[in-house]
N, C-alpha and C. Protein backbone atom coordinates (compact mmCIF):
# COMPACT_ATOMS: atom_id res chain seq x y z
N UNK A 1 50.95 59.84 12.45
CA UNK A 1 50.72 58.46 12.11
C UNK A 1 51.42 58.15 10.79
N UNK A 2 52.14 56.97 10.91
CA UNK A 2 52.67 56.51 9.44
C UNK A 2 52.04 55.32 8.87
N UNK A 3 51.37 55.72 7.45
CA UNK A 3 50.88 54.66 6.95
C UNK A 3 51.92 53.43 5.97
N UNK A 4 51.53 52.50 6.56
CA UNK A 4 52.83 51.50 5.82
C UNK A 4 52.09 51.08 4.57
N UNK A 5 52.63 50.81 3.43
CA UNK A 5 51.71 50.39 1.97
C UNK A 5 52.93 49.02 1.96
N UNK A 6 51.59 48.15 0.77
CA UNK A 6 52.27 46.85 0.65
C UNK A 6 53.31 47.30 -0.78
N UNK A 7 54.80 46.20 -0.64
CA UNK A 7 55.63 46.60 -1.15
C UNK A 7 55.83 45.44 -2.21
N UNK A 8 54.82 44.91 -2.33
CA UNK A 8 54.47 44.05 -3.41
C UNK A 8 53.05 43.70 -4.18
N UNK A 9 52.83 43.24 -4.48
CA UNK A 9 51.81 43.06 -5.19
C UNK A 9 51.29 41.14 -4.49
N UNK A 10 50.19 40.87 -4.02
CA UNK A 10 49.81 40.10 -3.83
C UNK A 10 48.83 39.70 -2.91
N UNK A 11 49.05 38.76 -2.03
CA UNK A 11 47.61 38.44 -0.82
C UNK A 11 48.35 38.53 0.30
N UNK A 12 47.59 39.25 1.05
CA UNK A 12 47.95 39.62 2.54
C UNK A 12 47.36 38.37 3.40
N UNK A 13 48.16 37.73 4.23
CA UNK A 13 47.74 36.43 4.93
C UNK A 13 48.05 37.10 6.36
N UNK A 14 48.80 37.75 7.12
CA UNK A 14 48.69 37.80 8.45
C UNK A 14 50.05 37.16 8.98
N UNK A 15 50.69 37.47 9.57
CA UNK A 15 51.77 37.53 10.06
C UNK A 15 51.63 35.85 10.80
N UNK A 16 50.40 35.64 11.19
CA UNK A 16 50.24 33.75 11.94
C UNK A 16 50.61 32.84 10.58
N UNK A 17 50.01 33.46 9.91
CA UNK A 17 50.50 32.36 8.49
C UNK A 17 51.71 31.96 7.93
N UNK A 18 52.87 33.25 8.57
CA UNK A 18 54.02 32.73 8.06
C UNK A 18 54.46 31.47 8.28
N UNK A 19 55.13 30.76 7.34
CA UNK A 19 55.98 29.36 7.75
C UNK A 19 57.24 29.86 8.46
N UNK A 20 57.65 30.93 9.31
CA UNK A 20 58.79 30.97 10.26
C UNK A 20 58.26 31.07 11.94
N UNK A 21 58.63 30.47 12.94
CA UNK A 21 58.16 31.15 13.96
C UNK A 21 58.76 32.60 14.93
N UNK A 22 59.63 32.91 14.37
CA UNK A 22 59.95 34.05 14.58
C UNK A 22 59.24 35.24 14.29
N UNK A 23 59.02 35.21 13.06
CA UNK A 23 58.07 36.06 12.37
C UNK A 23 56.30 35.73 12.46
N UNK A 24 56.10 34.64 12.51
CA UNK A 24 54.41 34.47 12.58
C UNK A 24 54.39 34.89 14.52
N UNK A 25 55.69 34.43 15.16
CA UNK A 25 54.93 34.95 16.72
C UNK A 25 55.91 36.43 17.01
N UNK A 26 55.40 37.04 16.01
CA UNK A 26 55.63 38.57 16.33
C UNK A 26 57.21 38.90 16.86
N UNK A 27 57.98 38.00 17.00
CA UNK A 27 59.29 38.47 17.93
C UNK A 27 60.09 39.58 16.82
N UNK A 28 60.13 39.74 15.38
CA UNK A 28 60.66 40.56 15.13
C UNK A 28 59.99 42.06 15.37
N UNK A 29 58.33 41.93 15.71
CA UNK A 29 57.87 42.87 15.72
C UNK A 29 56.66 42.38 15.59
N UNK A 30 55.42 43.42 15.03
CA UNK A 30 54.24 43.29 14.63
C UNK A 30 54.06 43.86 13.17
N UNK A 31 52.83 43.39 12.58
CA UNK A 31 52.85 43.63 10.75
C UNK A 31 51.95 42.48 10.17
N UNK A 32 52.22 42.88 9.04
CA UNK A 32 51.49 41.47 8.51
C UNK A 32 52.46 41.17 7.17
N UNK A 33 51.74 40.24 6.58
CA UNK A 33 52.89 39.65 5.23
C UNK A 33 51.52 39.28 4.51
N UNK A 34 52.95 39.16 3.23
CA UNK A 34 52.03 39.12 1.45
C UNK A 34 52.75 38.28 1.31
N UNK A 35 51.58 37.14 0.51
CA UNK A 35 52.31 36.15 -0.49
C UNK A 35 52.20 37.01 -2.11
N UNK A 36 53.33 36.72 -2.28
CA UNK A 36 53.25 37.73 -4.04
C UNK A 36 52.96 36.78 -5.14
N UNK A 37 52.66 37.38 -6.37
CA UNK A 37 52.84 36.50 -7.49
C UNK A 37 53.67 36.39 -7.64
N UNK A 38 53.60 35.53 -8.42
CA UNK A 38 54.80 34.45 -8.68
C UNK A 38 55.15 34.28 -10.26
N UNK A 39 56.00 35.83 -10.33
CA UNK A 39 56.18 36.72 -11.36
C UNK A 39 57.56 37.25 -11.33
N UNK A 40 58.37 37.66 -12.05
CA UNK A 40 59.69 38.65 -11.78
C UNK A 40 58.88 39.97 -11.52
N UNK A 41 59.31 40.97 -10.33
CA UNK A 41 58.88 41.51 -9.97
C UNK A 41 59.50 42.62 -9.27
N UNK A 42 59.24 44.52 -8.83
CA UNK A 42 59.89 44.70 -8.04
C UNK A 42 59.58 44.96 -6.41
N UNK A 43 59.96 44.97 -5.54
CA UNK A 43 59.71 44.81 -4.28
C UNK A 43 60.17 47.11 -4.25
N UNK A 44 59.24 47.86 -3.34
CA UNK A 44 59.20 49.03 -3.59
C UNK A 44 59.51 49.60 -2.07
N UNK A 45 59.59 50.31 -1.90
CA UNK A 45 59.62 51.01 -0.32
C UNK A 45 58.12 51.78 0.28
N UNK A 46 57.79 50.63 1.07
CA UNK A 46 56.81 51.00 1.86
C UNK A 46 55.98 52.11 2.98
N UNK A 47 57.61 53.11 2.75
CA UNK A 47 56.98 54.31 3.72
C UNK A 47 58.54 55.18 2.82
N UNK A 48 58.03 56.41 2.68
CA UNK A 48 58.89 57.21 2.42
C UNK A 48 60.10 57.60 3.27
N UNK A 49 61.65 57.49 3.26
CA UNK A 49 62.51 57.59 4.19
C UNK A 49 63.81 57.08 3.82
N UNK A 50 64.76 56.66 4.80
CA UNK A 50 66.45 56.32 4.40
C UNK A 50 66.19 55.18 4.93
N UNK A 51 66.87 54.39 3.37
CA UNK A 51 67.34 53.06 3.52
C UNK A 51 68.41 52.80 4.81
N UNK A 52 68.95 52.23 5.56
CA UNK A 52 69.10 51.93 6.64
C UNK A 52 69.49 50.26 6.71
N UNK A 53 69.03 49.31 6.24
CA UNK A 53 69.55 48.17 6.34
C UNK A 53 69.50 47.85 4.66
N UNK A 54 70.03 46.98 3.83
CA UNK A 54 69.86 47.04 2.69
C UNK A 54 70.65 44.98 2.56
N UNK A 55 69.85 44.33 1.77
CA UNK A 55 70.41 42.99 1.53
C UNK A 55 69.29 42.44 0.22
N UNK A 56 70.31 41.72 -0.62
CA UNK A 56 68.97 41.20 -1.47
C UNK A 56 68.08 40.67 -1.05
N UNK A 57 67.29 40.01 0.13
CA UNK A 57 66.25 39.37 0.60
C UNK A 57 65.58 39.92 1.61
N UNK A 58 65.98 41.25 1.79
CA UNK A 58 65.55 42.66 3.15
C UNK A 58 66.13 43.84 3.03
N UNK A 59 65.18 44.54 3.41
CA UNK A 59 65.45 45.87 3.33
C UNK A 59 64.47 46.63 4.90
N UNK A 60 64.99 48.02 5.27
CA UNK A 60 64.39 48.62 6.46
C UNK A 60 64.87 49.96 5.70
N UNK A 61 63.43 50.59 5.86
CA UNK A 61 63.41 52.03 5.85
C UNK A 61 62.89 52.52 7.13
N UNK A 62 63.69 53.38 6.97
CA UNK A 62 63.09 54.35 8.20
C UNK A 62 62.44 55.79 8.24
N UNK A 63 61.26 56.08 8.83
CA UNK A 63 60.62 57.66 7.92
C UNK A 63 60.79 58.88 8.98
N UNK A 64 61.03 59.61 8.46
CA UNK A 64 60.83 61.00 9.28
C UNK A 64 60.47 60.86 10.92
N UNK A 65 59.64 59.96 10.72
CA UNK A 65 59.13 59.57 12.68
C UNK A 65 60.07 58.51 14.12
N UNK A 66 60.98 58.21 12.58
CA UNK A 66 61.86 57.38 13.24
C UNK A 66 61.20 55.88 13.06
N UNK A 67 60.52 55.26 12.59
CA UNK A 67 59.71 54.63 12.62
C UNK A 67 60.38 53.56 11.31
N UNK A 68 60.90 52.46 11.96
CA UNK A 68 61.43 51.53 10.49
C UNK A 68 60.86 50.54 10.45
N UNK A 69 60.58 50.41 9.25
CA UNK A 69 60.22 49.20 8.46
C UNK A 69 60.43 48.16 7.63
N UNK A 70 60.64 46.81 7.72
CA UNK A 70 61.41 45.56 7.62
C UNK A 70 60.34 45.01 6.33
N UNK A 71 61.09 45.08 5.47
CA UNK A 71 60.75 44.06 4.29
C UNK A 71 61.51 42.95 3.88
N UNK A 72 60.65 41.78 4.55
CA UNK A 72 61.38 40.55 4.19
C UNK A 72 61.19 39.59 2.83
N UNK A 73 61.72 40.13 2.03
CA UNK A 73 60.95 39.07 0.81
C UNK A 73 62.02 37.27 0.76
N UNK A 74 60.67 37.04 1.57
CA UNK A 74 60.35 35.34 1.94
C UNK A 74 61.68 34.73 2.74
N UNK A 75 60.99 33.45 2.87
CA UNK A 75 61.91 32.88 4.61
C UNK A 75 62.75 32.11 3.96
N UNK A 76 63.49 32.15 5.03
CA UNK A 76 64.92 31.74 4.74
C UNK A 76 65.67 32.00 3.38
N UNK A 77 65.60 33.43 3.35
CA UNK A 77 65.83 33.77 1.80
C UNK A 77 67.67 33.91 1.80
N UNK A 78 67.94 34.37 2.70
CA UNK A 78 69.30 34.84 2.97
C UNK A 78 70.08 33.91 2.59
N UNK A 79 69.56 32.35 2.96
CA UNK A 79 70.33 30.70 2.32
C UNK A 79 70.32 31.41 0.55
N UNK A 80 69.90 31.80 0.19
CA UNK A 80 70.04 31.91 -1.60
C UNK A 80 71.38 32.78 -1.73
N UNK A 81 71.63 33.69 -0.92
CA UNK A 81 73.21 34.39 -0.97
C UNK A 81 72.94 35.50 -1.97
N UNK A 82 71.76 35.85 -2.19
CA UNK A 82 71.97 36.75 -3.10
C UNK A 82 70.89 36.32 -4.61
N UNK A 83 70.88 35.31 -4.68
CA UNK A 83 70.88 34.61 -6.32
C UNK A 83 69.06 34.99 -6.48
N UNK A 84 69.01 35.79 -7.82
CA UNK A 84 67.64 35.81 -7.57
C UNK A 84 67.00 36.89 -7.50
N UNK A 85 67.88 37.95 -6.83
CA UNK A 85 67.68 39.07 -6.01
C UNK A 85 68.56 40.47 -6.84
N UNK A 86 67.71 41.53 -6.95
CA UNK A 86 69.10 42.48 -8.09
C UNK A 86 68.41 43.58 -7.07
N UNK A 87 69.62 44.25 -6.31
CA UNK A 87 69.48 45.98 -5.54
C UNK A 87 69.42 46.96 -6.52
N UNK A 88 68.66 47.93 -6.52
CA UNK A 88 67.97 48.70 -6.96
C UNK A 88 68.02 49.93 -6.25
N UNK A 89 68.65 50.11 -5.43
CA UNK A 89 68.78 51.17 -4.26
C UNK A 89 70.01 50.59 -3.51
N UNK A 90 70.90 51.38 -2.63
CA UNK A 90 71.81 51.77 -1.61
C UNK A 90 71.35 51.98 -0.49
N UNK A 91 71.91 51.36 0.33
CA UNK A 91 72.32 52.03 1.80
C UNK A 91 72.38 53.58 1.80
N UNK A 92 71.57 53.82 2.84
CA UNK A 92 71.90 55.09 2.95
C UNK A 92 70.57 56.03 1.95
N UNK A 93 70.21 55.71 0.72
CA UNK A 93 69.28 56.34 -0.20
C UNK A 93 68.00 56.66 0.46
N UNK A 94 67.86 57.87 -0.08
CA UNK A 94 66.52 58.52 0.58
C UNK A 94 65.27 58.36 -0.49
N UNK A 95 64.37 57.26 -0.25
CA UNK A 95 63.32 57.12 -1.18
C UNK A 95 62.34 57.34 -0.76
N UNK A 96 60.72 57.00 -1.92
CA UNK A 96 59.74 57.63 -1.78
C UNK A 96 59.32 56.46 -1.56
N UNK A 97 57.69 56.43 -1.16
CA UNK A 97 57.12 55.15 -0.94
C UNK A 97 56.88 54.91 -2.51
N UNK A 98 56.20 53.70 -2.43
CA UNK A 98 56.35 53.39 -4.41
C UNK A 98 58.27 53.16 -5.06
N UNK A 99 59.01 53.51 -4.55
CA UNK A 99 60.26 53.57 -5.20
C UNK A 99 60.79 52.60 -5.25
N UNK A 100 61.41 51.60 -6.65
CA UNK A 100 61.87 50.53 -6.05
C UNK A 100 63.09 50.19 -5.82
N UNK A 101 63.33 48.96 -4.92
CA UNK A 101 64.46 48.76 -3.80
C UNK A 101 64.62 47.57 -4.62
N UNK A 102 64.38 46.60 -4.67
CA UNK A 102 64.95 45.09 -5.14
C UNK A 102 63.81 45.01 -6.23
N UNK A 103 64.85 44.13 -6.89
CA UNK A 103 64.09 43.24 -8.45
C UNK A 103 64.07 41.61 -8.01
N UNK A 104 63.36 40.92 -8.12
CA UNK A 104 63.32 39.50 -7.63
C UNK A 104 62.07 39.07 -8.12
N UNK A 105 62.11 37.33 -8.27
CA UNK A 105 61.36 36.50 -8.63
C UNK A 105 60.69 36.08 -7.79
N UNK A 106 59.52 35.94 -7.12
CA UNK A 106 59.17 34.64 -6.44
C UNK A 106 59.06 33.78 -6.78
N UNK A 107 58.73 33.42 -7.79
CA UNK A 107 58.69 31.85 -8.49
C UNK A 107 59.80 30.88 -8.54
N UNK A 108 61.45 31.46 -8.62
CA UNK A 108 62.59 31.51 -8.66
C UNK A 108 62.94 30.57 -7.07
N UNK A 109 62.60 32.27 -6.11
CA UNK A 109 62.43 31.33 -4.87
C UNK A 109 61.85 29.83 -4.50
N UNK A 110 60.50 30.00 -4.98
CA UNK A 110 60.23 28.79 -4.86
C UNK A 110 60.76 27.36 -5.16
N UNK A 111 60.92 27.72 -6.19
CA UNK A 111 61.71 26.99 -7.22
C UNK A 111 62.56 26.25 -6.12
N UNK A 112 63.62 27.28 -5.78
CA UNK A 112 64.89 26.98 -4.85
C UNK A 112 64.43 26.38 -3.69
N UNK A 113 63.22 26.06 -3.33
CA UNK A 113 62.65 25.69 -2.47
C UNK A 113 62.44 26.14 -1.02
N UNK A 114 62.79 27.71 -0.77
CA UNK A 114 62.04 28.41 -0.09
C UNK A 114 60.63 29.06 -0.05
N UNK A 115 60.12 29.71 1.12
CA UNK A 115 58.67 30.35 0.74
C UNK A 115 59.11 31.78 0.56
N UNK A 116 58.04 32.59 -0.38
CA UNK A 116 58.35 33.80 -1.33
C UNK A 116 57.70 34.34 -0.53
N UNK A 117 56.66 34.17 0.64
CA UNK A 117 55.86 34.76 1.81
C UNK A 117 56.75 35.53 2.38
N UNK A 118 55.99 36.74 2.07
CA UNK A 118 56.83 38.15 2.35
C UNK A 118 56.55 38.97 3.50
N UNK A 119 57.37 38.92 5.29
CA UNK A 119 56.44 39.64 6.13
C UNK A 119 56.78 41.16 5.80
N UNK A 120 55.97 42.08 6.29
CA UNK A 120 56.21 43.57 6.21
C UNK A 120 56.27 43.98 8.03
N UNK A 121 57.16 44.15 8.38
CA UNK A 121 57.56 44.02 9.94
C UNK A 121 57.55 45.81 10.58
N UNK A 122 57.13 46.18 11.48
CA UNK A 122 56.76 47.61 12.53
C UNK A 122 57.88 46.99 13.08
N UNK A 123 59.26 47.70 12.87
CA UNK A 123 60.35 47.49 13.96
C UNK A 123 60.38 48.40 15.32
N UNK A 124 60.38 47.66 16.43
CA UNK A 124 60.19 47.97 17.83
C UNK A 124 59.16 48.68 17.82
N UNK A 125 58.11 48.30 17.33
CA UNK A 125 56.77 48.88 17.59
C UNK A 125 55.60 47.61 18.55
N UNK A 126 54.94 48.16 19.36
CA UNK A 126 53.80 47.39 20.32
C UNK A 126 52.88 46.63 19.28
N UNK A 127 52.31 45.82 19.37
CA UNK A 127 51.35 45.38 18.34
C UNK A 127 49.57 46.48 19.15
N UNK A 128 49.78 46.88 19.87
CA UNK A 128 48.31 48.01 19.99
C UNK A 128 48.90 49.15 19.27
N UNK A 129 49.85 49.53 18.90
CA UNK A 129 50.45 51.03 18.37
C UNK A 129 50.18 50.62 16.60
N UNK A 130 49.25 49.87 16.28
CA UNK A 130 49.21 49.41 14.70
C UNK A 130 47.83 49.15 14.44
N UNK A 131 47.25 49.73 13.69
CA UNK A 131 46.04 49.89 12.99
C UNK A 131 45.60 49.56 11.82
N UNK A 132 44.55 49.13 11.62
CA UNK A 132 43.86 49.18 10.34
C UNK A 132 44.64 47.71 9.77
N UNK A 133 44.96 46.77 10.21
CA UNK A 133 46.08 45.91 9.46
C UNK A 133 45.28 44.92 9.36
N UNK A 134 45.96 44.50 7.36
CA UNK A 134 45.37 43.59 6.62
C UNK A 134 45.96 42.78 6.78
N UNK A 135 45.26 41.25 7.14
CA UNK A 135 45.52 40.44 6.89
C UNK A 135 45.03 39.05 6.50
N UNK A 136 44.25 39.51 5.24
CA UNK A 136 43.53 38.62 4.15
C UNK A 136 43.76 39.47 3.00
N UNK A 137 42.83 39.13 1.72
CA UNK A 137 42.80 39.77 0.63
C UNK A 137 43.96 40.24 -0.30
N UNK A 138 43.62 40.26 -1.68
CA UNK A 138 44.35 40.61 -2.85
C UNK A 138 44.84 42.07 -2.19
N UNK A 139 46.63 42.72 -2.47
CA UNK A 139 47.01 43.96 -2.16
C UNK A 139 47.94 44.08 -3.62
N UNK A 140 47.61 44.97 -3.95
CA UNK A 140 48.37 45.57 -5.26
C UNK A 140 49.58 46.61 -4.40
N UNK A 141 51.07 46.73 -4.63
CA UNK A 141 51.79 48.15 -4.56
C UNK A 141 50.91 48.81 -4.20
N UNK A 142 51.60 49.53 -3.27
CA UNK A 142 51.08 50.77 -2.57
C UNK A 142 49.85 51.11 -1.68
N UNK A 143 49.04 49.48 -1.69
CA UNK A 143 48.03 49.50 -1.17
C UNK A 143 48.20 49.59 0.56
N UNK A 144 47.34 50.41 1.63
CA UNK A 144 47.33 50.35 2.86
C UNK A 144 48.10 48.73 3.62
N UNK A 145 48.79 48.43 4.12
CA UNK A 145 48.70 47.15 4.99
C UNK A 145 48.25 47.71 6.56
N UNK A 146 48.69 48.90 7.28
CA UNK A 146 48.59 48.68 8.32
C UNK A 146 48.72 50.21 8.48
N UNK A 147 48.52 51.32 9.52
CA UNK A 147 49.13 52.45 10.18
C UNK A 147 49.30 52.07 11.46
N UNK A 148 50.05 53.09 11.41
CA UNK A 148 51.80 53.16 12.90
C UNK A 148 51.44 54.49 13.63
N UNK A 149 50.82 54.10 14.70
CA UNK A 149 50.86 55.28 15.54
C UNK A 149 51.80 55.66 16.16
């Protein structure tokens, strides 16, 4: 089983809450999402493993089980091109959970007038193959969101 931890600091709302429908009706997958403070901040890697997709507004690790995981910090972030967003890690880098991957603002985002609502996505995973998943309440780094059977 792989436990996924939140890769930010903030409130876990549930994957229905997102403002995208791609992501609130599960099509990228199953998971849940954090709204973060709205702080400069860093966004960390949620399961120990190789970076694998890498962009200032997403990242996917993948762990030992084969098992990757999609960190989207907030919708329609990719329209910013970058701005906002500082990599902290490579393609390809083998990190720990806790390790961080991007430096970014949410407040910034907002600002720019996107949402900083961050999903944490089980790529090609069943939504019954996922456990224990939060989606309410304050989550600090590293805290549980969900396990991956």
């Amino acid at each position: 089983m792989t436990t996924v931890t939140s890769p930010i600091t903030g409130r876990a709302i549930g994957l229905s809450a997102v403002p995208d429908p791609v992501f609130s009706g599960a099509m990228v997958g199953p998971g849940t999402a954090v709204d973060p403070v709205r702080e400069p901040t860093e966004a960390v890697a949620p399961v120990d493993g190789i970076i694998v997709s890498l962009h200032p507004h997403a990242f996917v690790v993948v762990d030992a089980d084969g098992h990757g995981v999609l960190t989207h910090l907030g919708i329609d972030t990719v329209q910013l091109n970058g701005e906002g967003f500082e990599l902290l890690a490579a393609k390809g880098d083998t990190v720990q959970r806790g390790q961080a991957v991007v430096r970014w603002n949410p407040a910034q985002v907002e600002e720019a007038g996107k949402s900083p609502v961050s999903p944490v996505i089980a790529l090609e995973a069943t939504p019954d193959s996922l456990s224990d998943v939060v989606e309410d309440g304050d989550v600090a780094v590293d805290a549980t969101l969900f396990n991956w059977k």
